[in-house]
Structures are given as structure tokens and as C-alpha cells.
N, C-alpha and C. Protein backbone atom coordinates (compact mmCIF):
# COMPACT_ATOMS: atom_id res chain seq x y z
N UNK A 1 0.85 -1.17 0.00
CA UNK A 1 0.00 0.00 0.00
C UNK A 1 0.90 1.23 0.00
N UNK A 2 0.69 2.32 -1.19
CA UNK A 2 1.11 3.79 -0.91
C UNK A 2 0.58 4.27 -0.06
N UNK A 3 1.33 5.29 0.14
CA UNK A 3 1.39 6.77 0.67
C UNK A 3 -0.12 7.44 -0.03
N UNK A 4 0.09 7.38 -1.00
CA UNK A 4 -1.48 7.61 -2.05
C UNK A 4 -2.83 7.05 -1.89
N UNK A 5 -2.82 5.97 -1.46
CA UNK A 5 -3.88 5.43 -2.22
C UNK A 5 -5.31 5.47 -1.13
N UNK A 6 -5.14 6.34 -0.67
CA UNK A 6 -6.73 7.17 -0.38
C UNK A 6 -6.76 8.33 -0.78
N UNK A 7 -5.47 8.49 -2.01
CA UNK A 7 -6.37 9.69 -3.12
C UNK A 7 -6.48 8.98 -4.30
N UNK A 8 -6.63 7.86 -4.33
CA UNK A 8 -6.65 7.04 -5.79
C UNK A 8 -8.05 7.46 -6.44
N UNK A 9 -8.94 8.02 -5.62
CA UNK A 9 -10.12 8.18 -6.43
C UNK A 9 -10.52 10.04 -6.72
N UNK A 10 -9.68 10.04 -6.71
CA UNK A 10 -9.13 11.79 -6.87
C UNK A 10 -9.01 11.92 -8.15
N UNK A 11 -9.17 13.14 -9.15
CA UNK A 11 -9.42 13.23 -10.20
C UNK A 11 -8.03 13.93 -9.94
N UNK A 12 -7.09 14.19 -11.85
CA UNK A 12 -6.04 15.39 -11.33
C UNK A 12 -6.33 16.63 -11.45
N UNK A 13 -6.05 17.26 -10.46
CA UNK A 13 -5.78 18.44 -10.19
C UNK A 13 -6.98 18.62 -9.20
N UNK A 14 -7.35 18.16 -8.66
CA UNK A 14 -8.12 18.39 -7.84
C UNK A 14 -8.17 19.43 -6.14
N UNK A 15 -8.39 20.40 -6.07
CA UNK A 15 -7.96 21.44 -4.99
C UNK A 15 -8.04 20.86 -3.43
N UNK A 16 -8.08 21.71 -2.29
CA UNK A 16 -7.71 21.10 -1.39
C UNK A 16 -9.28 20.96 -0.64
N UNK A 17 -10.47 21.90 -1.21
CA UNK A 17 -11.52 21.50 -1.09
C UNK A 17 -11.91 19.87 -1.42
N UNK A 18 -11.39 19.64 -2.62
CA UNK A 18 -12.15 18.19 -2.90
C UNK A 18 -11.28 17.35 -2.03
N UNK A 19 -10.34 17.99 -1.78
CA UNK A 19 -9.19 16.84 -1.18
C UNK A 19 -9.73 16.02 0.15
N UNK A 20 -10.40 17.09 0.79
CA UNK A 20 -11.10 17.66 2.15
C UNK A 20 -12.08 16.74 2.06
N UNK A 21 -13.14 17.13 0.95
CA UNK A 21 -14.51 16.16 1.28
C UNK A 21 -14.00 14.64 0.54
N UNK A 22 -13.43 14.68 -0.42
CA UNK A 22 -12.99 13.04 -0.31
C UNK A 22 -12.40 12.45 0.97
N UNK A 23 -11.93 13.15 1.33
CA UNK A 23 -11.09 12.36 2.83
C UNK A 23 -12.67 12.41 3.91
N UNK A 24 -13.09 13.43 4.04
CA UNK A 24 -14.09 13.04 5.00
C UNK A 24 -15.21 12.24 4.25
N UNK A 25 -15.68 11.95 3.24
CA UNK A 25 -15.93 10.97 2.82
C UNK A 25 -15.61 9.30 3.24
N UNK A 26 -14.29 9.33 2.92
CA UNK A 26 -13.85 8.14 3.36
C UNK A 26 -14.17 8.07 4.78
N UNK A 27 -13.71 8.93 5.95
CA UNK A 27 -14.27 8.62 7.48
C UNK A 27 -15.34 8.37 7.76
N UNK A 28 -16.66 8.99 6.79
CA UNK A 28 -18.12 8.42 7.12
C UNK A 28 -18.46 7.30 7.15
N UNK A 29 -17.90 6.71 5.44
CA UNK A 29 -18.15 5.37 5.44
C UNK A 29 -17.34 4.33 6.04
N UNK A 30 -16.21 4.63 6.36
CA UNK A 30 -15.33 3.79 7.55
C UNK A 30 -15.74 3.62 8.94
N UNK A 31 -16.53 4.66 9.28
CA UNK A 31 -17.40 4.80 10.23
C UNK A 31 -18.50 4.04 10.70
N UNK A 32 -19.22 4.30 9.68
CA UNK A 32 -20.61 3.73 9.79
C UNK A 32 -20.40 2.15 9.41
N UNK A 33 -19.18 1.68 8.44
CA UNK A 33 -18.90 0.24 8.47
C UNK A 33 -18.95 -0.28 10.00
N UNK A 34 -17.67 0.52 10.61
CA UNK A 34 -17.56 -0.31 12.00
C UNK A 34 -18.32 -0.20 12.87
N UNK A 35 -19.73 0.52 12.56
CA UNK A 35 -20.74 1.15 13.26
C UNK A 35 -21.75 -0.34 13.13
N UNK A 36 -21.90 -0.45 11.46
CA UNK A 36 -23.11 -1.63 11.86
C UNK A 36 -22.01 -3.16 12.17
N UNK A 37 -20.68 -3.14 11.82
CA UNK A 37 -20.12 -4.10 12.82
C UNK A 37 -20.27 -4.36 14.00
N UNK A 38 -20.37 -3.37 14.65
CA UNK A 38 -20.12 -3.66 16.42
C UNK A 38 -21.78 -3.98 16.13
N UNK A 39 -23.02 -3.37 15.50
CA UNK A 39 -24.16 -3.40 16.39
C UNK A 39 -24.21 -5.05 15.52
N UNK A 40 -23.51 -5.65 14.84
CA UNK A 40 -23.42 -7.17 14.32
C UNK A 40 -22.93 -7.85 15.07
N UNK A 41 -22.09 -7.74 16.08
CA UNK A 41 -21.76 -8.49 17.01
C UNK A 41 -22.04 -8.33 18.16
N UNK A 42 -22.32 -7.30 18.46
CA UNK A 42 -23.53 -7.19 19.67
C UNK A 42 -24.65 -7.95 19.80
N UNK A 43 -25.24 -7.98 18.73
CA UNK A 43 -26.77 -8.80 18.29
C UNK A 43 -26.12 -10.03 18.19
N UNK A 44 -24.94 -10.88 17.88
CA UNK A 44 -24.69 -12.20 17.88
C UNK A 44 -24.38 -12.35 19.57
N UNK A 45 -23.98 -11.20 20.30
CA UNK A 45 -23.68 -11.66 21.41
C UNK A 45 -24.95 -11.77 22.20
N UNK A 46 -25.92 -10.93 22.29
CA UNK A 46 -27.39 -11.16 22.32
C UNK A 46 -27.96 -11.97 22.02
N UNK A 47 -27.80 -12.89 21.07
CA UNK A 47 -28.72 -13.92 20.47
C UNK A 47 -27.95 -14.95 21.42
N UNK A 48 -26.98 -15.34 21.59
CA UNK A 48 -25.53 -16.41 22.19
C UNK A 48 -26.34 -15.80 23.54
N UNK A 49 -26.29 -14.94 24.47
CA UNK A 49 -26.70 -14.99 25.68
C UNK A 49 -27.90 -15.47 25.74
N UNK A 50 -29.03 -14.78 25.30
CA UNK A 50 -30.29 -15.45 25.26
C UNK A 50 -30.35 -17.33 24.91
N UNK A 51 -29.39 -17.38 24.10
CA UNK A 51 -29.69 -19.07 23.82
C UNK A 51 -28.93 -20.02 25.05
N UNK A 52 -27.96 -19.23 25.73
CA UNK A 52 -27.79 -19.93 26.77
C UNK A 52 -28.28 -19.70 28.20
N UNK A 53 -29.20 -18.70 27.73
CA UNK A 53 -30.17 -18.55 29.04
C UNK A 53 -31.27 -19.75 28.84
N UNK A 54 -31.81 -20.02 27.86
CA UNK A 54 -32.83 -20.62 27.08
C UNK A 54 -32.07 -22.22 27.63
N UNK A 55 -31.14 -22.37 27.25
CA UNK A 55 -30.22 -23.88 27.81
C UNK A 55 -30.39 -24.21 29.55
N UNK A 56 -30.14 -22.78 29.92
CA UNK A 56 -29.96 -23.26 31.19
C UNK A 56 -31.61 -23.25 32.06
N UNK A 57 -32.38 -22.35 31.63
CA UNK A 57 -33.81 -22.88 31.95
C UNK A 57 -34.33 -24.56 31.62
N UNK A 58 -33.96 -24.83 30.39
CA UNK A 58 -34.47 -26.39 29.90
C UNK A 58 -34.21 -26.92 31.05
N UNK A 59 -31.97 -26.99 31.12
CA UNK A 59 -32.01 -27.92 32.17
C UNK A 59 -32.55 -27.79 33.75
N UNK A 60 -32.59 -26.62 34.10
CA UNK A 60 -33.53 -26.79 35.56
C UNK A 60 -34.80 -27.35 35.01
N UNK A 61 -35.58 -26.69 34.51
CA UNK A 61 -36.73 -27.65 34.30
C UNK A 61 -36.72 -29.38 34.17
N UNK A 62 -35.73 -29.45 33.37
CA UNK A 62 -35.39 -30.85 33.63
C UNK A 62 -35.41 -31.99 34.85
N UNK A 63 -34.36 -31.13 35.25
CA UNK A 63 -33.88 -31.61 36.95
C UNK A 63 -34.77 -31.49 38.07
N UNK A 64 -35.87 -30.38 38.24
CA UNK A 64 -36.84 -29.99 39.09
C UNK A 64 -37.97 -31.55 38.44
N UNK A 65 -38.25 -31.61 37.09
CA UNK A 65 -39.22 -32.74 36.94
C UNK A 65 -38.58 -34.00 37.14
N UNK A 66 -37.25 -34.23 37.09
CA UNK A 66 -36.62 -35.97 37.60
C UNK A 66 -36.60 -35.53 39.27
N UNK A 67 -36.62 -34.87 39.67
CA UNK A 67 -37.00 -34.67 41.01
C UNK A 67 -38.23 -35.13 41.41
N UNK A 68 -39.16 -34.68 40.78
CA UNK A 68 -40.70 -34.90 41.55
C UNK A 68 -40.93 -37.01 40.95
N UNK A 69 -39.95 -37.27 40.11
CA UNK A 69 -40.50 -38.48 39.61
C UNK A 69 -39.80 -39.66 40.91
N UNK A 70 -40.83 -40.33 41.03
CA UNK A 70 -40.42 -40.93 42.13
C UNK A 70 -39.83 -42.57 42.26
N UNK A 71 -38.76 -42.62 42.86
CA UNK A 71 -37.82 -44.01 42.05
C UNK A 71 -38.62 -45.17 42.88
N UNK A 72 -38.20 -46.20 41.93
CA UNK A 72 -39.26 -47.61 41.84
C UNK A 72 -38.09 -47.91 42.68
């Protein structure tokens, strides 16, 4: 990787205005990438907690009903 190549999409001669909003350009969408990343792994970590909340209810339920069953 250059020194350049987050002006690769720079036209020539382009002033220090465009220079400006291409570069903040690029930060928005670099942004908002790692923006719906985190809320993508947040929601997998949400779904992963809930399913092992969901696990660990079954097994008490489990264990509370071999409890009440009464051995021969």
C-alpha cells in the first residue's frame, strides 16, 4: 500500500476542497462500516446470551421434573 492510495479516487488536479470532502468521505463510510459491525456483534452476542439462558432454563426444568419423579 502507498502513501497515495486514499487519493486514488481523486481526479487530477483536484484542490484542497475536494481533497477535504474526499477524505471526509472516506471517514463516514469507515465509520458507519464499524458502526453496523459492532451493532453485528452485539446482536450475535445477544442472540448467544439469550440461547444460553434458554439452555440453562431447559435444564432446571429438567432436573426440578426428575426430582418430583419418584424411584421404583
Amino acid at each position: 500500500m502507498s502513501d497515495n492510495d486514499h487519493l486514488a479516487n481523486l481526479s487530477d488536479g483536484a484542490g484542497c476542497a475536494e481533497v477535504w470532502e474526499h477524505l471526509s468521505e472516506q471517514r463516514e463510510a469507515e465509520a458507519a462500516e464499524a458502526e453496523a459491525e459492532a451493532e453485528g456483534d452485539s446482536d450475535e452476542e445477544s442472540t448467544a446470551d439469550a440461547e444460553t439462558a434458554d439452555s440453562t432454563e431447559d435444564a432446571d426444568a429438567e432436573q426440578e421434573a426428575a426430582a418430583k419423579v419418584p424411584c421404583p
